[in-house]
Protein backbone atom coordinates (compact mmCIF):
# COMPACT_ATOMS: atom_id res chain seq x y z
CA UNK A 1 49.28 53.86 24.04
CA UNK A 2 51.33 52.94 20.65
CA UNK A 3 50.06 49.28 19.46
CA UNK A 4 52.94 46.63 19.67
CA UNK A 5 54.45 44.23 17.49
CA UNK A 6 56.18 40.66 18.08
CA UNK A 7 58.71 38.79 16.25
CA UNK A 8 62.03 39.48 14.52
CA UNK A 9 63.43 43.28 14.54
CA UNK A 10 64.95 44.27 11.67
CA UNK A 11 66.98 47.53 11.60
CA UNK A 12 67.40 49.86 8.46
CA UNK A 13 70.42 49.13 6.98
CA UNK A 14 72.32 52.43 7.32
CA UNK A 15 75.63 54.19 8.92
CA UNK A 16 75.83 57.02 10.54
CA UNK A 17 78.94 58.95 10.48
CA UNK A 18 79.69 61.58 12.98
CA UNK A 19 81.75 64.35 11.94
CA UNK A 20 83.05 67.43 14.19
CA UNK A 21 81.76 70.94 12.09
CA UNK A 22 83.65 73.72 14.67
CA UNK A 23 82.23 76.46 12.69
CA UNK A 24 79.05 75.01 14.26
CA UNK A 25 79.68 75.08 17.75
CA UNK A 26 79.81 79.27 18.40
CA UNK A 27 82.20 80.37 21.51
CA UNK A 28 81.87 83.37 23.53
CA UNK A 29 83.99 85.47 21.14
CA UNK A 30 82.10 84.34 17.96
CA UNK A 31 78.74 85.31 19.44
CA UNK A 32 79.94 88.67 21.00
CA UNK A 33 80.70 89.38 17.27
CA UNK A 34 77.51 87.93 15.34
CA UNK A 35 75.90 90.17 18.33
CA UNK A 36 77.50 93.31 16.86
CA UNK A 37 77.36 92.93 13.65
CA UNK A 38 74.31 91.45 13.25
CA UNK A 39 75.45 88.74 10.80
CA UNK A 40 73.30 85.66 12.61
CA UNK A 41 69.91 85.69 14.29
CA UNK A 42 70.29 84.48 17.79
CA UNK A 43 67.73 82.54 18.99
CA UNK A 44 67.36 81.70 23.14
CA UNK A 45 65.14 78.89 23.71
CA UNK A 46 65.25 79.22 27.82
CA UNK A 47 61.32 79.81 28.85
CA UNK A 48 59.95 83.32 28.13
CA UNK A 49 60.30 83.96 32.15
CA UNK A 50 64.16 83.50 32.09
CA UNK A 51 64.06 85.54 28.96
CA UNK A 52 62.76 88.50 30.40
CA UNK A 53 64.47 87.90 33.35
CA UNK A 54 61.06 87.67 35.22
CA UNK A 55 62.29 83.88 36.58
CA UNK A 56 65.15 83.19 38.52
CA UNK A 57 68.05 81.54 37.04
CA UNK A 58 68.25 77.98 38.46
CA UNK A 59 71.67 78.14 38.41
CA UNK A 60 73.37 80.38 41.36
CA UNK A 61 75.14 83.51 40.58
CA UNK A 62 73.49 84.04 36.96
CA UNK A 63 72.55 87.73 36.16
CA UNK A 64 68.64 87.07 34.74
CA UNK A 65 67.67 88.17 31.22
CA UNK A 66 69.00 87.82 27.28
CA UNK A 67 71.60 88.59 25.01
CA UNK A 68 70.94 91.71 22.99
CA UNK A 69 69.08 91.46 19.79
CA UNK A 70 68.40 87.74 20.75
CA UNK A 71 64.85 86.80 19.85
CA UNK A 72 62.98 84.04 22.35
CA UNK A 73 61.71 80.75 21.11
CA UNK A 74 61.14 78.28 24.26
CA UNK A 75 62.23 74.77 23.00
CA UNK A 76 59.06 73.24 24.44
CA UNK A 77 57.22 74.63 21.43
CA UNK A 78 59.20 72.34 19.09
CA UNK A 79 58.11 69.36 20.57
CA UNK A 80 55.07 67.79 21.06
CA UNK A 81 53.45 66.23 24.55
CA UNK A 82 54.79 62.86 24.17
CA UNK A 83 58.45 64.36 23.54
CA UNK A 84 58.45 64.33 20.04
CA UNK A 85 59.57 66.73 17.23
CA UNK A 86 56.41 68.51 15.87
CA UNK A 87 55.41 68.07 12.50
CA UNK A 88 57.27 70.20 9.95
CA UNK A 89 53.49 72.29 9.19
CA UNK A 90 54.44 73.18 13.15
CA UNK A 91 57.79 73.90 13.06
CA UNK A 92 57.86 75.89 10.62
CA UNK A 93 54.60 77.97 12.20
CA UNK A 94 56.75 78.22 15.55
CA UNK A 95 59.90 79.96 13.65
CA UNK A 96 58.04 82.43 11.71
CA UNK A 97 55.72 82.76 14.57
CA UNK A 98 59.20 83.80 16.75
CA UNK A 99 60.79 85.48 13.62
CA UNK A 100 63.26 83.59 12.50
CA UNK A 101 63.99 83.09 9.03
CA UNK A 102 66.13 80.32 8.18
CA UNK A 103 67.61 80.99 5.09
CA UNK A 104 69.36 83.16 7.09
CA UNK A 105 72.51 82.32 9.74
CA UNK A 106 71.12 81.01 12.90
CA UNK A 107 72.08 80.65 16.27
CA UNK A 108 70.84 79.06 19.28
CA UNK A 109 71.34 79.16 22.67
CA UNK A 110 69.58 78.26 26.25
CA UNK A 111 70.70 77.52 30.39
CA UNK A 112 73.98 75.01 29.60
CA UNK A 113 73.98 74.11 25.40
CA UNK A 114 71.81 71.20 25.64
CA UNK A 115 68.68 72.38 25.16
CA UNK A 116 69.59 74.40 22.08
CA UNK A 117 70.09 71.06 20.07
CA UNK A 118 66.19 70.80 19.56
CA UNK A 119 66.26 74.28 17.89
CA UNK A 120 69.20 72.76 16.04
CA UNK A 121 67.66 69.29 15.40
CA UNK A 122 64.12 71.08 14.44
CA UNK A 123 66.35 73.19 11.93
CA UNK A 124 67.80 70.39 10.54
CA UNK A 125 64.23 68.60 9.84
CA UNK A 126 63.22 71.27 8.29
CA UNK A 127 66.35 71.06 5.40
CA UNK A 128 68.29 73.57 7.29
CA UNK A 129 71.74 71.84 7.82
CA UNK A 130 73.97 74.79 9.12
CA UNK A 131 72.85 75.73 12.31
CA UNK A 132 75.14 76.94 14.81
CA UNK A 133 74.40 76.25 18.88
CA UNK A 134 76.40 78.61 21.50
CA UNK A 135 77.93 75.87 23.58
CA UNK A 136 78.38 77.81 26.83
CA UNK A 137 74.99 79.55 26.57
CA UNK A 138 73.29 81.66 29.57
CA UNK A 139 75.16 79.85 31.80
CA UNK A 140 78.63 81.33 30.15
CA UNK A 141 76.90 84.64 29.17
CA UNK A 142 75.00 85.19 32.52
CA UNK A 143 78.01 84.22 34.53
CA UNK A 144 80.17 87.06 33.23
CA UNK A 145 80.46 91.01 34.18
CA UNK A 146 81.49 92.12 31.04
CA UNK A 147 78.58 90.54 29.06
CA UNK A 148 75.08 92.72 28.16
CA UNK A 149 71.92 92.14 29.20
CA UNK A 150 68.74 92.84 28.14
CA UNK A 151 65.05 92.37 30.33
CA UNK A 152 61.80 93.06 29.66
């Protein structure tokens, strides 16, 4: 539905770099402890189902619900129909709207790590460069005894 073009492509002139940040990339440990002491606002961006632990886990042997003190914030409100990023008016509406406050530390997590990047990337549009994503996410968390679990 986009109108189309013909003829030479020319590509911005530009390099992108990519550089490892570990204090971005949280492990169990790390978010056991931002848990605690309340240091970083965890954000889950699984659907509101698998939040509450209404929904099954698609994944077998995954206890259903959320981390404590984790707030909900399904990634599928970040984007738009066609797949794209919302507008920054939007994102911005969606975080406040889940209560996150991003001049603060933030943390996101979902099923696997994956989907948390859209939090992360949506962060990141809106001029917040430091946001952390829990790389083993629910399916880490959920997987374990000796992890809490909240549902609603």
């Amino acid at each position: 539905g986009q109108k189309l073009e013909s003829g030479e492509v020319r590509l911005p002139a530009r390099r992108f770099v990519a550089r490892f940040r570990p204090e971005l990339v949280l492990d169990l440990d790390r978010v056991r402890a931002v848990l605690e002491d309340g240091s970083t606002q965890v954000v889950d961006v699984r659907s509101p189902g698998r939040f509450r632990g209404a929904e099954p886990e698609p994944r077998a042997g995954l206890r259903s619900g959320h981390m404590p003190g984790a707030v909900n914030l399904p990634y599928g409100e970040l984007i738009d129909t066609d797949g794209r990023l919302l507008p920054n008016d939007r994102l911005q509406m969606a975080l406040e709207g889940a209560g996150i406050d991003l001049r603060l530390p933030v943390a996101a997590s979902c099923g696997s790590g994956v989907s948390a990047a859209v939090l992360a990337l949506a962060a990141y549009q809106l001029g917040k460069e430091d946001l952390a994503v829990y790389d083993g996410s629910w399916t880490e968390w959920g997987g374990r005894k000796d992890t809490p679990i909240v549902t609603e």
